[in-house]
N, C-alpha and C. Protein backbone atom coordinates (compact mmCIF):
# COMPACT_ATOMS: atom_id res chain seq x y z
N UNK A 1 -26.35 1.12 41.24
CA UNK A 1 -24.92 0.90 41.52
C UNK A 1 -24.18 0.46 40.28
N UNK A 2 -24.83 -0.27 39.64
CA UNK A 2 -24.17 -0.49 38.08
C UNK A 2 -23.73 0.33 37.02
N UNK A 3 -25.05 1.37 37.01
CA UNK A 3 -24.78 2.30 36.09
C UNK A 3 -23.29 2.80 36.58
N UNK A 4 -23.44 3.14 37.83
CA UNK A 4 -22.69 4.05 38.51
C UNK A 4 -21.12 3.55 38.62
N UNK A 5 -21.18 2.05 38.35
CA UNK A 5 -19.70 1.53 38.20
C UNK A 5 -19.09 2.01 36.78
N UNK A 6 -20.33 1.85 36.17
CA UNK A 6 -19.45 1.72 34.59
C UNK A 6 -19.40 3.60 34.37
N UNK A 7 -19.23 4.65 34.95
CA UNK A 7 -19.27 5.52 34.33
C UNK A 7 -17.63 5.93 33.87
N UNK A 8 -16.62 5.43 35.30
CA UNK A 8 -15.27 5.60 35.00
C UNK A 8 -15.25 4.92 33.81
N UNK A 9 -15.38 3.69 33.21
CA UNK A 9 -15.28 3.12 31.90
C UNK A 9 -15.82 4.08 30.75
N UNK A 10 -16.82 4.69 30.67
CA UNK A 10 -17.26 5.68 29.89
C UNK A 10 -16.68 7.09 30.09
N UNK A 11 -16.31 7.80 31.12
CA UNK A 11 -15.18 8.37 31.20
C UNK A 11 -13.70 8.32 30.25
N UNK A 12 -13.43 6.98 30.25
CA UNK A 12 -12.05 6.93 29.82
C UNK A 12 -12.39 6.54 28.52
N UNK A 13 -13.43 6.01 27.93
CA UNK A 13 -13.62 6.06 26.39
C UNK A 13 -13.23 7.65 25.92
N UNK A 14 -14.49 8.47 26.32
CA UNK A 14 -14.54 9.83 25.86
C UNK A 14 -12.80 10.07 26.09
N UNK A 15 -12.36 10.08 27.06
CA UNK A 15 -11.16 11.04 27.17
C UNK A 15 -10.37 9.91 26.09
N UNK A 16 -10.21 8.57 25.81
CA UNK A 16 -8.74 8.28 25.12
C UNK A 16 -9.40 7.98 23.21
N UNK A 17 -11.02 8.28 22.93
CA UNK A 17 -10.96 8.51 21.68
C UNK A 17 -10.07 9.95 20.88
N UNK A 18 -10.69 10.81 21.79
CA UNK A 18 -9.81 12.68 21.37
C UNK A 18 -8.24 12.11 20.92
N UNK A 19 -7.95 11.27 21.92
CA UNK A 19 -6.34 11.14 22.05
C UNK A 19 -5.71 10.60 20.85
N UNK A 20 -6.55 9.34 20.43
CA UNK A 20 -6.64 8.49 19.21
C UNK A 20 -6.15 9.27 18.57
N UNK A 21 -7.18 10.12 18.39
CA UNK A 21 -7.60 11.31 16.85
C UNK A 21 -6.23 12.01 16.67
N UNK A 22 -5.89 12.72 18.10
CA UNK A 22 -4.66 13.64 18.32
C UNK A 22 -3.74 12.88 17.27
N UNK A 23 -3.58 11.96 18.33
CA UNK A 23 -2.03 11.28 17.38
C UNK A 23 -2.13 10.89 16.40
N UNK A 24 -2.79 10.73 15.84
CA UNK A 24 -3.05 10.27 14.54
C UNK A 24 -3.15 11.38 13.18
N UNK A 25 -3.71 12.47 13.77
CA UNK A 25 -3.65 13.59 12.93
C UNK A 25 -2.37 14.05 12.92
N UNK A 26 -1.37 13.94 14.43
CA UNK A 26 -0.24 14.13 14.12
C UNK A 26 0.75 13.50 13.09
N UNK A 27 0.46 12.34 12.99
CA UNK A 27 1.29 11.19 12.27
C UNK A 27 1.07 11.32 10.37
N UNK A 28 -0.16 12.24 10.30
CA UNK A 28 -0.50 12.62 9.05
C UNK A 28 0.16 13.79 8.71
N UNK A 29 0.64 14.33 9.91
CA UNK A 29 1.27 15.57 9.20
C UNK A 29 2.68 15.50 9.12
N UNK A 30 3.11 14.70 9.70
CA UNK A 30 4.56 14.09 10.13
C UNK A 30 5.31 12.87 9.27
N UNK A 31 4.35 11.72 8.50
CA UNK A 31 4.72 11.09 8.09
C UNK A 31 5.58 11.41 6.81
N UNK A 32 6.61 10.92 7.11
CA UNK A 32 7.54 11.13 5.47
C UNK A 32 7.50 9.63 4.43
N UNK A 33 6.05 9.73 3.92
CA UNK A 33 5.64 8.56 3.05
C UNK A 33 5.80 9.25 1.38
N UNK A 34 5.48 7.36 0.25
CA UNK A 34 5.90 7.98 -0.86
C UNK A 34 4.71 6.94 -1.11
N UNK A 35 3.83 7.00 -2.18
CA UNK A 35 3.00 6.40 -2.02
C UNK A 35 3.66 5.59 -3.86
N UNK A 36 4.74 6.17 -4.00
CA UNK A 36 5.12 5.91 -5.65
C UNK A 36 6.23 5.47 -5.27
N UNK A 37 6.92 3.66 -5.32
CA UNK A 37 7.93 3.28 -5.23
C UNK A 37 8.94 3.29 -6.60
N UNK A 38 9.74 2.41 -6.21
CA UNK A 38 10.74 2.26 -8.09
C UNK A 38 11.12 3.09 -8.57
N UNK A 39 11.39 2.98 -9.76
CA UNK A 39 11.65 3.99 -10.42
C UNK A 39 13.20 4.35 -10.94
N UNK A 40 14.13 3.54 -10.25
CA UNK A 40 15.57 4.12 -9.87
C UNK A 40 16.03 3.29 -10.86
N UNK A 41 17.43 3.52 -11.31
CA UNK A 41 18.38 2.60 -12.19
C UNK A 41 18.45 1.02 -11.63
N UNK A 42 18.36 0.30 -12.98
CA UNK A 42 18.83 -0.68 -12.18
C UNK A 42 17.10 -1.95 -13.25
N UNK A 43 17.36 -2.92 -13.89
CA UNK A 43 16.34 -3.60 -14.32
C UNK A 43 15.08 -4.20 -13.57
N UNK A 44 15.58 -3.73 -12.93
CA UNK A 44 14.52 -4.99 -11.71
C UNK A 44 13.84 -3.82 -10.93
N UNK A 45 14.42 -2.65 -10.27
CA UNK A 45 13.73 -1.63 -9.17
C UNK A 45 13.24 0.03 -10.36
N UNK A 46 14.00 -0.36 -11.53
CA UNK A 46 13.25 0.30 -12.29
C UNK A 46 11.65 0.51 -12.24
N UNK A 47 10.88 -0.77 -12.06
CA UNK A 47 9.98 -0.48 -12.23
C UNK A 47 9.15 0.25 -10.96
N UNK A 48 7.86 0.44 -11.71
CA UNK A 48 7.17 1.49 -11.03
C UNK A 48 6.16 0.92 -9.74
N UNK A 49 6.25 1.03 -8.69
CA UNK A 49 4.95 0.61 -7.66
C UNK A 49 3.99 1.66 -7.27
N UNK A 50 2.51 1.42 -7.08
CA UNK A 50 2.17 2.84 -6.76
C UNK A 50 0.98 2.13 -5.41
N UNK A 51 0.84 2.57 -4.16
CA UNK A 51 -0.55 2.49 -3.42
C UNK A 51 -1.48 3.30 -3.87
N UNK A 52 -2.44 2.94 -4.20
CA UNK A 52 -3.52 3.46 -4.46
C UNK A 52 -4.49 4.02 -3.47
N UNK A 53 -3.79 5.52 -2.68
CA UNK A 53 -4.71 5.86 -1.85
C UNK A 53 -4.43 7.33 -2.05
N UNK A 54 -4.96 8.29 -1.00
CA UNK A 54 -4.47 9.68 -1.14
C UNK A 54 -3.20 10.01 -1.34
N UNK A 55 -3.22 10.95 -2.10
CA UNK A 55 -1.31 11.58 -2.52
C UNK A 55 -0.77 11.84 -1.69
N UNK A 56 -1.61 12.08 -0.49
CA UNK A 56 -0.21 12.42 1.02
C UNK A 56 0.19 10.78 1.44
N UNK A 57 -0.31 10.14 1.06
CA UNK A 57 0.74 8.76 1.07
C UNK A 57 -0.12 8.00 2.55
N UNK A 58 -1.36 9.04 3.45
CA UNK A 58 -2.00 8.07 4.35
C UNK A 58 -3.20 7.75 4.25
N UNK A 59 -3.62 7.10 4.76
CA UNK A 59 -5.22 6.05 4.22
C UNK A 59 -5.71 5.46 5.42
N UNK A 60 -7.25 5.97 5.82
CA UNK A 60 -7.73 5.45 6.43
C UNK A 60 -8.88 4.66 5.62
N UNK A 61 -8.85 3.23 5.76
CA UNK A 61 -9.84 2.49 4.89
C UNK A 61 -11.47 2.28 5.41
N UNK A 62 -11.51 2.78 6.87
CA UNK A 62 -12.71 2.87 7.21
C UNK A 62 -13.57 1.43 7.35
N UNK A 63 -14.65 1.35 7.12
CA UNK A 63 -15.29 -0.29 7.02
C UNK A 63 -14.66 -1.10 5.70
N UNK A 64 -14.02 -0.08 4.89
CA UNK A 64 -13.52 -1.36 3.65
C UNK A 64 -12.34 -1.93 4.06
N UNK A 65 -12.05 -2.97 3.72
CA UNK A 65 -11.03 -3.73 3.87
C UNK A 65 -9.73 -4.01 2.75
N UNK A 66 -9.67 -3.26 1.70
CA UNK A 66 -9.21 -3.14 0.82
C UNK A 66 -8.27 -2.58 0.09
N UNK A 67 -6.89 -3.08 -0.32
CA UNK A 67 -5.87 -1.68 -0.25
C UNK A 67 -5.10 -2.42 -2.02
N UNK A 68 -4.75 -1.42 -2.39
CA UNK A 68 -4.31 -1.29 -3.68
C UNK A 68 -3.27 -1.08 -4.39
N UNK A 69 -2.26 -2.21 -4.93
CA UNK A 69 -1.11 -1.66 -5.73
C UNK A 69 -1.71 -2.00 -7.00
N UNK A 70 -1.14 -0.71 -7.91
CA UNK A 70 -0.43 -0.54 -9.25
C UNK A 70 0.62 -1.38 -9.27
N UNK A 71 0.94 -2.24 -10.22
CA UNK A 71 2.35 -2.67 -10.77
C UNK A 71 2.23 -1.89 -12.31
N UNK A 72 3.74 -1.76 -12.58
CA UNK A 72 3.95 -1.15 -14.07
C UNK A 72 4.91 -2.04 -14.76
N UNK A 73 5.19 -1.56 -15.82
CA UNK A 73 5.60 -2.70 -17.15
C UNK A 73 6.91 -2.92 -16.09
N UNK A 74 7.40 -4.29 -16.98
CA UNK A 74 8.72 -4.58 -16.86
C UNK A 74 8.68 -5.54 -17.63
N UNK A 75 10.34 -6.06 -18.02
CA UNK A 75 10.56 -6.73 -18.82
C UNK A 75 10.40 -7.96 -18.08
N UNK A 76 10.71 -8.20 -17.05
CA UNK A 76 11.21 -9.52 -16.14
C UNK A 76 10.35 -9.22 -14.73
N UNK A 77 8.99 -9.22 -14.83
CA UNK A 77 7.97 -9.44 -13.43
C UNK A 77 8.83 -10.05 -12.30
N UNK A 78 8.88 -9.90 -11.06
CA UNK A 78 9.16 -10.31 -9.60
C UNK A 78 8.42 -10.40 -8.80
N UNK A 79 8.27 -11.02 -7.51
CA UNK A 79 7.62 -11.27 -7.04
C UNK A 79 7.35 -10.25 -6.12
N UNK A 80 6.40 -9.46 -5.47
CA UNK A 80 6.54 -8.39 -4.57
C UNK A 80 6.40 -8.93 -3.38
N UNK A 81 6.90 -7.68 -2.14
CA UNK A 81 6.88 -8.25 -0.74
C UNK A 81 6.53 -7.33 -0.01
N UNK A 82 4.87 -7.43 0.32
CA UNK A 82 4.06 -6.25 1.36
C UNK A 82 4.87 -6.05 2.82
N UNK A 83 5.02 -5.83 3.39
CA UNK A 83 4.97 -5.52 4.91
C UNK A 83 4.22 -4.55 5.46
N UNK A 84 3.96 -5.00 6.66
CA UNK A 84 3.17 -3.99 7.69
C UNK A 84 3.25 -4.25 9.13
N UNK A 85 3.99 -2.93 9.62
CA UNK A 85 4.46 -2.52 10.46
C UNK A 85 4.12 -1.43 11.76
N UNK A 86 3.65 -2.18 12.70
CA UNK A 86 2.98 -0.87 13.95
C UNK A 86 3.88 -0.11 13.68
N UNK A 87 3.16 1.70 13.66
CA UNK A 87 3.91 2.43 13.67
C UNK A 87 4.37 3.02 14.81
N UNK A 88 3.51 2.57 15.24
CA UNK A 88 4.49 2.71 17.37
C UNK A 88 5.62 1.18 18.10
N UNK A 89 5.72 1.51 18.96
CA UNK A 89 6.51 0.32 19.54
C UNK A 89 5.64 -0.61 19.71
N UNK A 90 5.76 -1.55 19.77
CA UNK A 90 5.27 -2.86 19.91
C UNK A 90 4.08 -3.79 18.48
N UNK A 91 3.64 -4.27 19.34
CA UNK A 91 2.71 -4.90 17.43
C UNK A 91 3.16 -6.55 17.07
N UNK A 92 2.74 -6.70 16.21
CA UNK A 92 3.39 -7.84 14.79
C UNK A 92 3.56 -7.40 13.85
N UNK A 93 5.14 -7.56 13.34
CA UNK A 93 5.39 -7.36 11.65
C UNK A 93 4.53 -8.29 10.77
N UNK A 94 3.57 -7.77 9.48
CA UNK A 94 3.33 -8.77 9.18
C UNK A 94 3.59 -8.77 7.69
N UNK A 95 4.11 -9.82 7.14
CA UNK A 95 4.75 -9.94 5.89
C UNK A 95 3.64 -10.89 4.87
N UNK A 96 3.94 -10.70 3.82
CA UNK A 96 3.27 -11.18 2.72
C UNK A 96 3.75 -10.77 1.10
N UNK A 97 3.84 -12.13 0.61
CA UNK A 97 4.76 -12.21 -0.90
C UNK A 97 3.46 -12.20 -1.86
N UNK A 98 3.53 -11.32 -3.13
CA UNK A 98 2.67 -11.62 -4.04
C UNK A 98 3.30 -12.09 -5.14
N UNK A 99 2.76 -13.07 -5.82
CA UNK A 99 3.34 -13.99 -7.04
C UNK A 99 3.99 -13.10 -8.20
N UNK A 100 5.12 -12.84 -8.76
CA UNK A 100 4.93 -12.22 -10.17
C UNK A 100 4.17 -11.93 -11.09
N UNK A 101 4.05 -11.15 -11.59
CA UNK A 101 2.83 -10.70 -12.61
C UNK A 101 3.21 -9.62 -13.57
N UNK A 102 2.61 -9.28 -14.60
CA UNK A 102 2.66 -8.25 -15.59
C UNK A 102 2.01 -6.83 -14.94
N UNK A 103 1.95 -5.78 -16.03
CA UNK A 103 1.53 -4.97 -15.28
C UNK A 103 0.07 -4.84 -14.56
N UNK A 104 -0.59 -4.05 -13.85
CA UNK A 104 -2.09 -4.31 -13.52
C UNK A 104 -2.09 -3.94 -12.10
N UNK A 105 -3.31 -3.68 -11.86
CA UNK A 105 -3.55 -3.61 -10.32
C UNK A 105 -3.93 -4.87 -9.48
N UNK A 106 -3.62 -4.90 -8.44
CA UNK A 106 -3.64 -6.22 -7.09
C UNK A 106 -4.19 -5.45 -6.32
N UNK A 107 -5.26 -6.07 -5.72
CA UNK A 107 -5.97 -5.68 -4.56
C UNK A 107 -5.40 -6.69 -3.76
N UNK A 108 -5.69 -6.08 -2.20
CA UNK A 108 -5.39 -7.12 -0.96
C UNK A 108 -6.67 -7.03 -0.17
N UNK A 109 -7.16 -8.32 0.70
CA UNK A 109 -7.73 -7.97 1.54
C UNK A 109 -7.19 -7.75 2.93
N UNK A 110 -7.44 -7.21 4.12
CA UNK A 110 -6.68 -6.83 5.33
C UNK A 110 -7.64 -6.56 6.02
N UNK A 111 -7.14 -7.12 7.46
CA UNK A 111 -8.15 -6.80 8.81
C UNK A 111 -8.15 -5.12 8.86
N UNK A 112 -9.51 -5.07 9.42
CA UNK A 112 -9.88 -3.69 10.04
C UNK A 112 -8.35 -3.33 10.62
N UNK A 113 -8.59 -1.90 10.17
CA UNK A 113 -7.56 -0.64 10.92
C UNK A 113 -7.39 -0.42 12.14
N UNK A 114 -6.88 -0.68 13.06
CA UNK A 114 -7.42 -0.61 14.60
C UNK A 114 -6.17 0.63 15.11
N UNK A 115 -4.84 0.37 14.33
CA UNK A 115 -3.82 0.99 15.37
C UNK A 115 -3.20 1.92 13.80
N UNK A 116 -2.54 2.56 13.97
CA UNK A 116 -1.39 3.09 12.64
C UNK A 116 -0.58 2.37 12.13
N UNK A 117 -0.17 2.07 11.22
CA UNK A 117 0.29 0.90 10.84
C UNK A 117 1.29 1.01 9.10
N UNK A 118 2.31 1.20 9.28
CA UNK A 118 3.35 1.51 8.13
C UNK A 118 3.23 0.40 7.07
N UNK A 119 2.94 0.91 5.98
CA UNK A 119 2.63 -0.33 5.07
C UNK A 119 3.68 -0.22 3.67
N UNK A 120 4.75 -1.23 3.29
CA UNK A 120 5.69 -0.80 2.59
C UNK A 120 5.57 -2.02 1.35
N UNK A 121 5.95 -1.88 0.07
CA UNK A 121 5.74 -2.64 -0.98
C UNK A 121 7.20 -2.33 -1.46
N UNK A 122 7.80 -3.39 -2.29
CA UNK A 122 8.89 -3.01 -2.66
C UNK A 122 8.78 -4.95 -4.00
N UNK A 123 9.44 -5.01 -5.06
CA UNK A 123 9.74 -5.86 -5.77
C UNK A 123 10.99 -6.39 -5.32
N UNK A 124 11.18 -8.02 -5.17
CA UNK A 124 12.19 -8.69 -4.90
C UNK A 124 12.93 -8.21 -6.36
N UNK A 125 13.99 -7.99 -5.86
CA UNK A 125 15.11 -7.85 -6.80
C UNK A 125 16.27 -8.34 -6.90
N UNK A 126 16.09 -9.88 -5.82
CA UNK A 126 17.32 -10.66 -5.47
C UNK A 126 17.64 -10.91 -6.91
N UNK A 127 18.56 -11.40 -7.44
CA UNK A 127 19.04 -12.23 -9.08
C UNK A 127 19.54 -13.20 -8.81
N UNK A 128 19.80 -14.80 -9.35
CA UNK A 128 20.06 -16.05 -9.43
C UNK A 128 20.95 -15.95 -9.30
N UNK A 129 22.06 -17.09 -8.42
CA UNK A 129 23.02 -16.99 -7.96
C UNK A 129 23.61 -17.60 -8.98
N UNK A 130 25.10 -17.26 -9.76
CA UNK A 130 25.35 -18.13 -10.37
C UNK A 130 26.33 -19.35 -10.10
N UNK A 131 26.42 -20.31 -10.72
CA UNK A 131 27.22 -21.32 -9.91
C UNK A 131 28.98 -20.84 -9.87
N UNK A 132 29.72 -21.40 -8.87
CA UNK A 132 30.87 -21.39 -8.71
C UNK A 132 31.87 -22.07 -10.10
N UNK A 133 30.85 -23.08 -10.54
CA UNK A 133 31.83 -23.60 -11.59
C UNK A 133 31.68 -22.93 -12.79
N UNK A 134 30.79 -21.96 -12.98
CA UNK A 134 30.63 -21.32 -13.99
C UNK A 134 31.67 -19.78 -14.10
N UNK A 135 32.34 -19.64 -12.75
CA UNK A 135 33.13 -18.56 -12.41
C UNK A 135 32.03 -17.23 -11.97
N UNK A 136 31.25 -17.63 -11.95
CA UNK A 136 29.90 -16.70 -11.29
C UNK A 136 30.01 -16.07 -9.71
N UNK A 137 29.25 -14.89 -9.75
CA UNK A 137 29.23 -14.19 -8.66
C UNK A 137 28.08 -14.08 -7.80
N UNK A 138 27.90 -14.20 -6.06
CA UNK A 138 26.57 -13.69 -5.73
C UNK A 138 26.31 -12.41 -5.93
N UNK A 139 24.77 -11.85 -6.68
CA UNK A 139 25.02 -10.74 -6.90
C UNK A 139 23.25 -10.69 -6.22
N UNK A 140 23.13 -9.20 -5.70
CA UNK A 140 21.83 -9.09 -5.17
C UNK A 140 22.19 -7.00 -5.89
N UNK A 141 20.92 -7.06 -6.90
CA UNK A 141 20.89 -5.83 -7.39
C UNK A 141 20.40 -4.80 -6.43
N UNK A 142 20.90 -3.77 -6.19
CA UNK A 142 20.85 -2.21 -5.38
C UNK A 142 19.01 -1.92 -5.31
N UNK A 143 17.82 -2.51 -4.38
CA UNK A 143 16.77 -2.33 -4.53
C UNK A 143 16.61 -0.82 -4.63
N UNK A 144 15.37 -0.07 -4.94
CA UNK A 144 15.00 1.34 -4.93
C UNK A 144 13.55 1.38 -3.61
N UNK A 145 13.58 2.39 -3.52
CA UNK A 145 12.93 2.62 -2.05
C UNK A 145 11.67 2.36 -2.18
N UNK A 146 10.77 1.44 -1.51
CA UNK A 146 9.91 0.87 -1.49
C UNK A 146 8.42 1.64 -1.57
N UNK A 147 7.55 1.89 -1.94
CA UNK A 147 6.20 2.52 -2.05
C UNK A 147 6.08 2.64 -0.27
N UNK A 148 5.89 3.62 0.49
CA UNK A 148 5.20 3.58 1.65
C UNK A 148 4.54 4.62 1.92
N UNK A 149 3.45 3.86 2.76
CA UNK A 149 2.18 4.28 3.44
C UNK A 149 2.00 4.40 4.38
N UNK A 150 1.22 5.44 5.45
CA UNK A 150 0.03 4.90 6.54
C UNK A 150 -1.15 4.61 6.72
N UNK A 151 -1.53 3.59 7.27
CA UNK A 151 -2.47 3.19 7.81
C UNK A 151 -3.17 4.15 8.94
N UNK A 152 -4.46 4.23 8.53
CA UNK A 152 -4.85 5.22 10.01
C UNK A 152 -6.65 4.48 10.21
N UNK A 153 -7.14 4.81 11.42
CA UNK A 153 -8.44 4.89 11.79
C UNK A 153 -9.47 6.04 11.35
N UNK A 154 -8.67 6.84 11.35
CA UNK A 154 -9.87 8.38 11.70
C UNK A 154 -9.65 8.62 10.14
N UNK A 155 -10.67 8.58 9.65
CA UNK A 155 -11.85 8.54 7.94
C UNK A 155 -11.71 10.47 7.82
N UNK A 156 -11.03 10.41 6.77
CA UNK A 156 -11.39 12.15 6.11
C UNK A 156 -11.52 11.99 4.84
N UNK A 157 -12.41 13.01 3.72
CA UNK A 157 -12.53 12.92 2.56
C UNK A 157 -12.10 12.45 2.07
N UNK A 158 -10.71 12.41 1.77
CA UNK A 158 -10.03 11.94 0.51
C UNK A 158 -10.02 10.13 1.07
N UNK A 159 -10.04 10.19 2.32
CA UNK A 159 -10.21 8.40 2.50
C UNK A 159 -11.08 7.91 1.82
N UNK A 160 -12.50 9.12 2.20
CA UNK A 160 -13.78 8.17 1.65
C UNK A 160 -13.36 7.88 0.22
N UNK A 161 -12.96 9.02 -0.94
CA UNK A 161 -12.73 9.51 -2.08
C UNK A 161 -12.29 8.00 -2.34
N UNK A 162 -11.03 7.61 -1.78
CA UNK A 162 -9.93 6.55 -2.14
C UNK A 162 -10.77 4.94 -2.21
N UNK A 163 -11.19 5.05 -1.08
CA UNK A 163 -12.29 3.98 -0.87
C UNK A 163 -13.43 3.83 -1.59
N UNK A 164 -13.60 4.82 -1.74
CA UNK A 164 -14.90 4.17 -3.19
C UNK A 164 -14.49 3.83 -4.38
N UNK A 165 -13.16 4.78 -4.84
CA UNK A 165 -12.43 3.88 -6.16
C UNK A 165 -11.70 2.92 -5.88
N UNK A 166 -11.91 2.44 -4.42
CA UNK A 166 -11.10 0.82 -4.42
C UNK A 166 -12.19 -0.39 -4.71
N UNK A 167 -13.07 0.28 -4.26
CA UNK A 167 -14.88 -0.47 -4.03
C UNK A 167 -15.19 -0.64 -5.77
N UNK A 168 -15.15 0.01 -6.16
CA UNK A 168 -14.92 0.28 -7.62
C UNK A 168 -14.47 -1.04 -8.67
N UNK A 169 -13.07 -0.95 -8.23
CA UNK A 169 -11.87 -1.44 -8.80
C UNK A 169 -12.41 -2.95 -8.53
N UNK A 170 -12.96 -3.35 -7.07
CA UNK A 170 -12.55 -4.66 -6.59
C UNK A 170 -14.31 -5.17 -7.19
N UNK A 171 -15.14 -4.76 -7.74
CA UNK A 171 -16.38 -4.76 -8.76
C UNK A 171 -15.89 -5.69 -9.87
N UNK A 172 -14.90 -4.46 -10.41
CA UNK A 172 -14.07 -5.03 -11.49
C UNK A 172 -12.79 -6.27 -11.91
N UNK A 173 -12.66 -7.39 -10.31
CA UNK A 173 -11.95 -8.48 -10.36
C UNK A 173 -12.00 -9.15 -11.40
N UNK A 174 -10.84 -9.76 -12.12
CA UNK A 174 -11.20 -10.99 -12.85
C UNK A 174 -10.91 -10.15 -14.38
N UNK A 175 -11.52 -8.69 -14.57
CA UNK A 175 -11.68 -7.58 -15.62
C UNK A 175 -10.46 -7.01 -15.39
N UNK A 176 -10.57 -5.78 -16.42
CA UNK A 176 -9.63 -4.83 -16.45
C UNK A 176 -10.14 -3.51 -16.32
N UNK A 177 -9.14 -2.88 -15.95
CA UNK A 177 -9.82 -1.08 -15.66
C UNK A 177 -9.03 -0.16 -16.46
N UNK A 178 -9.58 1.05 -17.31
CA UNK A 178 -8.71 1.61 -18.31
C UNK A 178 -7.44 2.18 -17.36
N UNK A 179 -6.34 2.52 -18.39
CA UNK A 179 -5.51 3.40 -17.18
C UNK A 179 -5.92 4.79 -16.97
N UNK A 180 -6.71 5.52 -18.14
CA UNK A 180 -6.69 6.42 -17.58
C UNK A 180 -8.25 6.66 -16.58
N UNK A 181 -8.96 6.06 -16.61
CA UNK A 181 -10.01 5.99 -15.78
C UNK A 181 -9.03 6.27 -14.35
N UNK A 182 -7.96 4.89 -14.25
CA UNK A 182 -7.13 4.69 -13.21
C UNK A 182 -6.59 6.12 -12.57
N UNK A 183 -5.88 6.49 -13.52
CA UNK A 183 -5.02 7.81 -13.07
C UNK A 183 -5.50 8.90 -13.05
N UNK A 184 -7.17 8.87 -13.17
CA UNK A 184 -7.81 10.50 -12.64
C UNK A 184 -8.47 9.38 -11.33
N UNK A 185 -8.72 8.73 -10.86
CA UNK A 185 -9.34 8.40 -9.72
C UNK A 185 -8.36 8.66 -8.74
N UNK A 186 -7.22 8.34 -8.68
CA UNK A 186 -6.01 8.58 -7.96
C UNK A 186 -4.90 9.51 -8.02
N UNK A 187 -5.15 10.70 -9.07
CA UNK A 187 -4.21 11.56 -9.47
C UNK A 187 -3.09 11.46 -9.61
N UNK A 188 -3.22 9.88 -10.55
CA UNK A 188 -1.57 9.52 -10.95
C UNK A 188 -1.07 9.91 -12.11
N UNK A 189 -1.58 10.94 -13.00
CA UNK A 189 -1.42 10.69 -14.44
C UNK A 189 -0.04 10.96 -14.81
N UNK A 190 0.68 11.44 -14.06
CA UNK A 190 1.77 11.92 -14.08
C UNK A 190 3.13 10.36 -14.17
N UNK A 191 2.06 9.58 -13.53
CA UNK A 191 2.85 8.09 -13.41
C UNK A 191 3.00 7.28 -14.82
N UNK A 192 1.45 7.17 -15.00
CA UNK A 192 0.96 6.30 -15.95
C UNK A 192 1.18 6.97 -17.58
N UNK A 193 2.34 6.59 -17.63
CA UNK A 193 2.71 7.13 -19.15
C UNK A 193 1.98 6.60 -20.38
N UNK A 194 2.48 7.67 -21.48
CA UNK A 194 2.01 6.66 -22.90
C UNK A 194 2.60 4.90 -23.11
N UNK A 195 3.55 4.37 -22.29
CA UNK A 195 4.18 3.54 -22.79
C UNK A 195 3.24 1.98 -21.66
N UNK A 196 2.55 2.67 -20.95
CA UNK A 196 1.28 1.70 -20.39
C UNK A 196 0.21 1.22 -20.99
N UNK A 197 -0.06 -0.06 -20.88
CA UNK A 197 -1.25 -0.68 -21.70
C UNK A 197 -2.37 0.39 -21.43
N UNK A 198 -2.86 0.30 -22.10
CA UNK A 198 -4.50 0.98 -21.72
C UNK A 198 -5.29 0.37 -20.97
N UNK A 199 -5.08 -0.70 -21.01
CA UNK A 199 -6.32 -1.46 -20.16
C UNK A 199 -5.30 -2.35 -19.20
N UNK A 200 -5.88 -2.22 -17.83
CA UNK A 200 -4.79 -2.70 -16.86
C UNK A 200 -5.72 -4.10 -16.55
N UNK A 201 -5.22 -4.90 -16.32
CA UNK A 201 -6.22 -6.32 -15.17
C UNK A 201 -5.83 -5.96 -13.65
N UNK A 202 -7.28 -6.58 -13.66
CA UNK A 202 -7.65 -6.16 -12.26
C UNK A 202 -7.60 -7.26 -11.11
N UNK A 203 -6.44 -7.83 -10.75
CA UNK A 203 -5.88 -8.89 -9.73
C UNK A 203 -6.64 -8.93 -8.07
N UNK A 204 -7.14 -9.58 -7.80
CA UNK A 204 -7.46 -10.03 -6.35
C UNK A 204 -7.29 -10.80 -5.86
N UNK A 205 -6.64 -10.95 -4.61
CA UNK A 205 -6.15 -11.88 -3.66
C UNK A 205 -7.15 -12.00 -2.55
């Protein structure tokens, strides 16, 4: 009689994993992600952000836990501000500030993948308010569109691909990783100009 209870439960596994997969493959073909933020006029959103995962901008991380920005030069480092966002209705937004820094890669760690999940990076680009007695203005500079991603469950090549040069990278904490090692693992070379250090540090949180 036991077996025989739990089969509807095993039933509805089989039928709502397919479903998983469905939507999710849909959301890969659908997503309008940029996995290369910055870039735009302006001192502060000038600079460059990049996720470090497949060039279609989605990432399933599989058993690693591990996800990857590029920062690029700037004159005046800011502080960045992750978010991550169910990409369906309902969820927790969840936010997180990383300290200023020079250029280099930051790893994050993050709970297992369970649902789809919009993941956006962007550099604070608020500017200091200046005082009233100084005849000063509030001024908040025109940000540029933030690096975004998806998050997914269901593992295809280029995930694994992405995930082993994150596995890689996060070896290398504390060190530095060349850039161009960097930009054939991720097919950024197109990013990582002559005017980038050669040797990036390798940041973990």
């Amino acid at each position: 009689m036991a077996a025989r209870g739990c089969l509807p439960w095993m039933a509805l596994l089989l039928i709502s994993a397919p479903l998983v997969t469905l939507a999710q493959s849909e959301l890969r073909n659908s997503f309008p992600g940029r996995r290369v933020g910055g870039g735009t006029r302006g001192e502060c959103s000038a600079r460059v952000l990049v996720h470090l995962l497949p060039a279609n901008s989605v990432f399933a991380p599989g058993s690693g836990t591990t996800l990857g920005i590029l920062e690029g030069p700037t004159a005046q480092p800011r502080p960045l501000q992750v978010v991550f966002t169910p990409a369906t209705a309902g969820g927790t937004i969840n936010r997180q500030e990383i300290p200023a820094s020079g250029p280099g890669v930051t790893l994050l760690h993050i709970a297992a993948v369970q649902k789809a999940t919009i993941w956006e990076t962007s550099q604070r680009c608020e500017q200091s308010r200046a005082s009233a007695e100084d005849g000063g203005f509030d001024f908040v500079e025109t940000s540029s569109p933030p690096a975004k991603s998806l998050l997914v469950s269901d593992v295809q090549p280029a995930d694994q691909q992405a995930a082993a040069s994150l596995q890689a990278l996060k070896a290398a904490c504390g060190s530095t990783v060349a850039s161009a090692t960097l930009a054939k693992a991720f097919e950024i070379s197109d990013v990582i100009t002559p005017e980038w250090p050669r040797e990036l540090p390798v940041r973990c949180l």
